[in-house]
PDB file of N, CA and C in Angstrom:
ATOM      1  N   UNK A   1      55.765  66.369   9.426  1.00  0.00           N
ATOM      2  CA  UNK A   1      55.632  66.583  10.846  1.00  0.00           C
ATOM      3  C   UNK A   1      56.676  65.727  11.564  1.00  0.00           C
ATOM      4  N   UNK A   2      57.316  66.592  12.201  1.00  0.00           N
ATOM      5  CA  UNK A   2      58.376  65.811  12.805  1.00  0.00           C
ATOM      6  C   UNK A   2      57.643  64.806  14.789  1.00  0.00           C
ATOM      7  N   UNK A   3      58.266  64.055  15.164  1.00  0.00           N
ATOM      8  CA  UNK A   3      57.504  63.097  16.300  1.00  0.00           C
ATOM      9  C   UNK A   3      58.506  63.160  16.936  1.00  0.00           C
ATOM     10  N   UNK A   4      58.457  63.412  18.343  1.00  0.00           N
ATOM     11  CA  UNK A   4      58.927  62.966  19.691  1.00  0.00           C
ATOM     12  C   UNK A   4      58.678  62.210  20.354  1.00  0.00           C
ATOM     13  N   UNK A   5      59.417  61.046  21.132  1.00  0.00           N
ATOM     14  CA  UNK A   5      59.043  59.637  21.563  1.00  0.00           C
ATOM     15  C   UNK A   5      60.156  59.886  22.822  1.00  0.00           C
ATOM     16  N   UNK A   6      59.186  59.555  24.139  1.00  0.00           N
ATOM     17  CA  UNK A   6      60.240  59.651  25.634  1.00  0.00           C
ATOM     18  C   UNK A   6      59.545  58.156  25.981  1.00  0.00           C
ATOM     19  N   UNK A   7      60.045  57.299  26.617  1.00  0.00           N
ATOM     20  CA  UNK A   7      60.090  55.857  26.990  1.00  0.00           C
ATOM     21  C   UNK A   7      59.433  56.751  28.799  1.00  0.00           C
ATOM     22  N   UNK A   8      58.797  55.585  29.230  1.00  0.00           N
ATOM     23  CA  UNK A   8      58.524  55.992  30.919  1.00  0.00           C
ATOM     24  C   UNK A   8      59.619  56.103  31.584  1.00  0.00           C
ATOM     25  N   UNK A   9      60.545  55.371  31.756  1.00  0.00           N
ATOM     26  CA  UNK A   9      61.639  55.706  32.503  1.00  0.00           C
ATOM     27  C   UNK A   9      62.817  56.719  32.017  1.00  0.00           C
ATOM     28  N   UNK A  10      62.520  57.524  30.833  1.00  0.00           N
ATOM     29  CA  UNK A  10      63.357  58.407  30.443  1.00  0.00           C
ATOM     30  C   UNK A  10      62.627  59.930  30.542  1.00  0.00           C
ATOM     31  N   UNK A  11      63.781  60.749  30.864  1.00  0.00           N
ATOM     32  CA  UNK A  11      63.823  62.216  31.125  1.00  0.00           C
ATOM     33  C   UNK A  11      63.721  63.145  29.975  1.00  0.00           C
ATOM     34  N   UNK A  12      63.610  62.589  28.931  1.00  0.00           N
ATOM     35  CA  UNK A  12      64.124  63.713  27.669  1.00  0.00           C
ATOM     36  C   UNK A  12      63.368  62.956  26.635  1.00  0.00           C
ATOM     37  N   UNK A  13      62.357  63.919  25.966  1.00  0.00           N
ATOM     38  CA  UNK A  13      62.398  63.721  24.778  1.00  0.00           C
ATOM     39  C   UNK A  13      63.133  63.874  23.358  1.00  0.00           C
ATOM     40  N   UNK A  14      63.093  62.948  22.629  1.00  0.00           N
ATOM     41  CA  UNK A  14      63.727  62.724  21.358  1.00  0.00           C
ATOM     42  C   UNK A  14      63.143  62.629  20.283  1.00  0.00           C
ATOM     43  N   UNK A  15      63.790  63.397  18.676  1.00  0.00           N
ATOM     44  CA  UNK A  15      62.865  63.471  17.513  1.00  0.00           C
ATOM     45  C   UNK A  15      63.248  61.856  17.211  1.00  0.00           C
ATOM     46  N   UNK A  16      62.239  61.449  16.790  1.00  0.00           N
ATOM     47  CA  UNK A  16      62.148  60.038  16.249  1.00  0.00           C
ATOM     48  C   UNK A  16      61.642  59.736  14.633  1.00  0.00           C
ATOM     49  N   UNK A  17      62.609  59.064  14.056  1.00  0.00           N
ATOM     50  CA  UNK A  17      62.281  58.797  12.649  1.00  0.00           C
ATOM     51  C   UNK A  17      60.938  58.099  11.944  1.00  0.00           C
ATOM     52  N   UNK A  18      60.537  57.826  11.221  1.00  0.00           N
ATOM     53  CA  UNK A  18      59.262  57.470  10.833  1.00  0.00           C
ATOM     54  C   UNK A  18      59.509  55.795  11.127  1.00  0.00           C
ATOM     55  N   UNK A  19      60.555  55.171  10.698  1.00  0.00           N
ATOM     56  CA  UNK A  19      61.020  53.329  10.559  1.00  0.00           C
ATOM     57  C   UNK A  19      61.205  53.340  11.998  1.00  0.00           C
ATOM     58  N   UNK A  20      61.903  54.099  13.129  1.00  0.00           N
ATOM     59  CA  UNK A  20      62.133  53.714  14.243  1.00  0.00           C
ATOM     60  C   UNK A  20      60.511  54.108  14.915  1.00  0.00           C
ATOM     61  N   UNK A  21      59.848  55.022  14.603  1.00  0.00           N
ATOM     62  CA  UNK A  21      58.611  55.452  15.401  1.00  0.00           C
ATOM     63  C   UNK A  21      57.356  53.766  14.621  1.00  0.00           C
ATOM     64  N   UNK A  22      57.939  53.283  13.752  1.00  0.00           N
ATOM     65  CA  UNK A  22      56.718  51.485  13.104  1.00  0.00           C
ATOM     66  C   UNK A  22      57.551  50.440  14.237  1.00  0.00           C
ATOM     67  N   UNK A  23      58.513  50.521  14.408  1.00  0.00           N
ATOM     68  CA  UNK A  23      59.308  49.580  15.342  1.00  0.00           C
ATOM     69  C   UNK A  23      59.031  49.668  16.775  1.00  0.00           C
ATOM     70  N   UNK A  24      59.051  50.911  17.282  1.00  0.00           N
ATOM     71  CA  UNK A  24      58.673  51.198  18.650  1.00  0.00           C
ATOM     72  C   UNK A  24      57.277  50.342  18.819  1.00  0.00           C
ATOM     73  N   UNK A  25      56.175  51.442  17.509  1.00  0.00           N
ATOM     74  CA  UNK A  25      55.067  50.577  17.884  1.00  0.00           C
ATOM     75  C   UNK A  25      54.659  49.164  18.192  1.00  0.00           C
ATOM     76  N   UNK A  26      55.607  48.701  16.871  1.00  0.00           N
ATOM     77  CA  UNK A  26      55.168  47.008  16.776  1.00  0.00           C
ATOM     78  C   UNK A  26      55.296  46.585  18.114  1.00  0.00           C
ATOM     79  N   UNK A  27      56.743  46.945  18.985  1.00  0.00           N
ATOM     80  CA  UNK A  27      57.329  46.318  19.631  1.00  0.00           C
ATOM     81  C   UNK A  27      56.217  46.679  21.051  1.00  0.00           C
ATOM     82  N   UNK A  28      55.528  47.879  21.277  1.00  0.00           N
ATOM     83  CA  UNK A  28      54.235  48.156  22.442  1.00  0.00           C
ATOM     84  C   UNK A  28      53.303  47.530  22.172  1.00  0.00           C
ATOM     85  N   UNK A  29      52.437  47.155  20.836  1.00  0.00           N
ATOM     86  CA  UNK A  29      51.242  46.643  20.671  1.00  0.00           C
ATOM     87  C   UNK A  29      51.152  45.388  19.965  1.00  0.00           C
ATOM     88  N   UNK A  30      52.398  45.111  19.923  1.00  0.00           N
ATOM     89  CA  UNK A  30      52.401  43.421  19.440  1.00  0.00           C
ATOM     90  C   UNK A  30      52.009  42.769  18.052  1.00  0.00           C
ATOM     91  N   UNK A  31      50.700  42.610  18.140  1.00  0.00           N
ATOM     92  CA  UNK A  31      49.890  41.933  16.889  1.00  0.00           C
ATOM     93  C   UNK A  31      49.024  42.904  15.942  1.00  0.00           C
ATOM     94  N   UNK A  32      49.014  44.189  16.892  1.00  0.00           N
ATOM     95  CA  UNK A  32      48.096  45.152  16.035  1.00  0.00           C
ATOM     96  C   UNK A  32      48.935  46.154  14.909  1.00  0.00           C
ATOM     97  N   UNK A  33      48.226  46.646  14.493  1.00  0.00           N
ATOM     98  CA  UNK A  33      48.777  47.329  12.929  1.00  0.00           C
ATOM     99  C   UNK A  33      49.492  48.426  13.395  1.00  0.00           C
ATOM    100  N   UNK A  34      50.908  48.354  13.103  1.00  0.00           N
ATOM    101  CA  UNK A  34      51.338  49.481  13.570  1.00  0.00           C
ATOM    102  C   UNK A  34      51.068  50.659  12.827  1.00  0.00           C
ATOM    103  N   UNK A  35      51.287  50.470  11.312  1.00  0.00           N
ATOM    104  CA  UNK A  35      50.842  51.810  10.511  1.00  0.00           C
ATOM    105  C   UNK A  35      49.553  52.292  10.558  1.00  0.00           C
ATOM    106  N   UNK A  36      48.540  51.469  11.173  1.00  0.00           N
ATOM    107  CA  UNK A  36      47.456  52.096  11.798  1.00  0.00           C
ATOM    108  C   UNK A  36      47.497  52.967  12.851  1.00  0.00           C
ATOM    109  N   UNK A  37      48.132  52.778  13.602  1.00  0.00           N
ATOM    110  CA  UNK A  37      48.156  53.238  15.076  1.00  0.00           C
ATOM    111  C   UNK A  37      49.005  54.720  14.972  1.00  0.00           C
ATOM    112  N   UNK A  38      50.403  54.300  14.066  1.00  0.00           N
ATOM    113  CA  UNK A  38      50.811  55.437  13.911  1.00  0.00           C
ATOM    114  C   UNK A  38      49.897  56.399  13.064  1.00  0.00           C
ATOM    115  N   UNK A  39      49.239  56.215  12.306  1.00  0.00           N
ATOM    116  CA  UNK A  39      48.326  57.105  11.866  1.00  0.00           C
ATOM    117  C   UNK A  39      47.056  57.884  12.539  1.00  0.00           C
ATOM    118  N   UNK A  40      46.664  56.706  13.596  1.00  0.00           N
ATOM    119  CA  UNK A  40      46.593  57.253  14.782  1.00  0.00           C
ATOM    120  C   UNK A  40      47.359  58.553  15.615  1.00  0.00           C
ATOM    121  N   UNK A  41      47.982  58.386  16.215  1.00  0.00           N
ATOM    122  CA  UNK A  41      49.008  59.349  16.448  1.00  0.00           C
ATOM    123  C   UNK A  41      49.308  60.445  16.095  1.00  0.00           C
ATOM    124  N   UNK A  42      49.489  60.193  14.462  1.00  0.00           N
ATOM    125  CA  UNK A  42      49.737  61.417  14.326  1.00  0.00           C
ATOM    126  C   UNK A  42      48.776  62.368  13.702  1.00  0.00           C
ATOM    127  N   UNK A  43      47.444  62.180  13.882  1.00  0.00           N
ATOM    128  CA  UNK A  43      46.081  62.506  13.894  1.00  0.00           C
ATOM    129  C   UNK A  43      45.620  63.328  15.350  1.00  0.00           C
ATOM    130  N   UNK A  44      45.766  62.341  16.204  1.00  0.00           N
ATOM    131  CA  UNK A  44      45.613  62.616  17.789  1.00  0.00           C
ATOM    132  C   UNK A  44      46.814  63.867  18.159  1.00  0.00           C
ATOM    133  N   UNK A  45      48.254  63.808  17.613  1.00  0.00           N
ATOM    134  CA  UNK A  45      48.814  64.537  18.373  1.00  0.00           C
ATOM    135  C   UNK A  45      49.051  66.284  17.204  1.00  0.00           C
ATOM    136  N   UNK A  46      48.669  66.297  16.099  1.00  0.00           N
ATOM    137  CA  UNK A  46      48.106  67.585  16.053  1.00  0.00           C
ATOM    138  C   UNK A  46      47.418  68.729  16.613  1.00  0.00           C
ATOM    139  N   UNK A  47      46.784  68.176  17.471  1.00  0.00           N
ATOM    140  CA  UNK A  47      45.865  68.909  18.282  1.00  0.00           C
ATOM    141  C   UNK A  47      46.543  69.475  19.882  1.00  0.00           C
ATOM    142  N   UNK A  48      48.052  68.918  19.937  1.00  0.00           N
ATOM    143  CA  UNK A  48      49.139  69.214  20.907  1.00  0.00           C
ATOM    144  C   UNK A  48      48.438  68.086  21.719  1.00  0.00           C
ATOM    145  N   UNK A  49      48.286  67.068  21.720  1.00  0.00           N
ATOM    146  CA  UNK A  49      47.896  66.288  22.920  1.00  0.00           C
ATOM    147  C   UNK A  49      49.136  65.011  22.798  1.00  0.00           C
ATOM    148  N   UNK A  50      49.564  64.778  24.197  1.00  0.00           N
ATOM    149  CA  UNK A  50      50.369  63.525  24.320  1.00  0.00           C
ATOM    150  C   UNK A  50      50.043  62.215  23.891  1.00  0.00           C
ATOM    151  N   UNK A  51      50.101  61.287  23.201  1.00  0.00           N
ATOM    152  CA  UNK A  51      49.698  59.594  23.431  1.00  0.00           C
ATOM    153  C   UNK A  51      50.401  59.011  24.010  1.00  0.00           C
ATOM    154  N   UNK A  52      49.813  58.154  24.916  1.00  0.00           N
ATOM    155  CA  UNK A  52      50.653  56.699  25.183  1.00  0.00           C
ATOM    156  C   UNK A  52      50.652  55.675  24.620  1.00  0.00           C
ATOM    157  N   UNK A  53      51.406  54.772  24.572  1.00  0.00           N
ATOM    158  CA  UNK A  53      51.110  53.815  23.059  1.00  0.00           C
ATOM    159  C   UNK A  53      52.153  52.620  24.050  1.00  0.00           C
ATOM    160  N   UNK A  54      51.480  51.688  25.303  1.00  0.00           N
ATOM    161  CA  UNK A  54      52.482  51.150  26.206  1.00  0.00           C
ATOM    162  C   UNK A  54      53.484  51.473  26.931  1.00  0.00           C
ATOM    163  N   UNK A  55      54.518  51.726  27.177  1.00  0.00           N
ATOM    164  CA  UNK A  55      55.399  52.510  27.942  1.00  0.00           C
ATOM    165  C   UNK A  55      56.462  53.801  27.201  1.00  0.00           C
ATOM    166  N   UNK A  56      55.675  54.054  26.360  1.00  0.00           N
ATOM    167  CA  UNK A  56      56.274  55.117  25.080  1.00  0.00           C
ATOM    168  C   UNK A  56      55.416  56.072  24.933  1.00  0.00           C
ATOM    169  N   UNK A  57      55.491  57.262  24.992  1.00  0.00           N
ATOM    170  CA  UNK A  57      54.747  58.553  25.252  1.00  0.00           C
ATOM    171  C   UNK A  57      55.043  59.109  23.351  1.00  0.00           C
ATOM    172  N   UNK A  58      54.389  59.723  23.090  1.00  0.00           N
ATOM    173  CA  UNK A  58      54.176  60.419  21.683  1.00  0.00           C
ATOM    174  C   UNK A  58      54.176  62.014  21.411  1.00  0.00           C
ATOM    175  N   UNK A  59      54.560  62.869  20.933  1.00  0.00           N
ATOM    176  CA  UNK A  59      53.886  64.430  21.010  1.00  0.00           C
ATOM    177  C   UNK A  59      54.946  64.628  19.342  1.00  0.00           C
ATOM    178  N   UNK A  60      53.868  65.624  18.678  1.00  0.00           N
ATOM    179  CA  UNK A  60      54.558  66.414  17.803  1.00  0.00           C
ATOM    180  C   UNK A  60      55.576  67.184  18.169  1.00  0.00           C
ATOM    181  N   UNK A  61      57.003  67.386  17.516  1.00  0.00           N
ATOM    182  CA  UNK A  61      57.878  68.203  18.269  1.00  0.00           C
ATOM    183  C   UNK A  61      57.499  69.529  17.616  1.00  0.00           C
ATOM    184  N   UNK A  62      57.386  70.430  18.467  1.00  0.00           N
ATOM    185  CA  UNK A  62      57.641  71.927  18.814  1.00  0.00           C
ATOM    186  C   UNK A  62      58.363  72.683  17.713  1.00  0.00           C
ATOM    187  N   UNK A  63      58.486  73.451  16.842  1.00  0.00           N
ATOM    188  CA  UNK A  63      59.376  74.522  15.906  1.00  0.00           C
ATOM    189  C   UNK A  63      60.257  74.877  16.739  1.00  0.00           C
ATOM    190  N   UNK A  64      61.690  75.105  15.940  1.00  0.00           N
ATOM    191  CA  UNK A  64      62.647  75.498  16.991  1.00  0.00           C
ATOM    192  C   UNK A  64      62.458  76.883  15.541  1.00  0.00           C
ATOM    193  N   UNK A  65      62.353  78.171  16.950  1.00  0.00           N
ATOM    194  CA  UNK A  65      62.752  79.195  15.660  1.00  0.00           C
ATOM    195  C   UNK A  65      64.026  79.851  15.732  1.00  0.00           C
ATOM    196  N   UNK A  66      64.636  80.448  14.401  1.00  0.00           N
ATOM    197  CA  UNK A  66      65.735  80.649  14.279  1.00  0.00           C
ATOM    198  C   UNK A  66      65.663  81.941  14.620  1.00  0.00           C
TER     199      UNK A  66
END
């Protein structure tokens, strides 16, 4: 499953890698488990729903069809 990550002050979402999507987290929730949270996530955003995770928004990206 590929992940999209838009920051609050940004216009565009972007596919985000699995090492940069543990880094983002650490860097929003500090002391808590990030590979938890991302597992979180990507639990929660199956269902097409957005997360916020501090000033970093979350969504499964979309199929591009050919």
């Amino acid at each position: 499953m590929k992940i999209e990550t838009q920051y609050n002050y940004e216009k565009t979402w972007r596919t985000t890698n699995e090492d940069d999507l543990l880094k983002i987290i650490a860097e929003e929730v500090g002391d808590a488990d990030p590979k938890g949270t991302l597992a979180y996530i990507k639990e929660a955003i199956t269902t097409g729903k957005v997360i916020l995770v501090g000033s970093c928004r979350f969504r499964k990206a979309e199929e591009q069809s050919k």
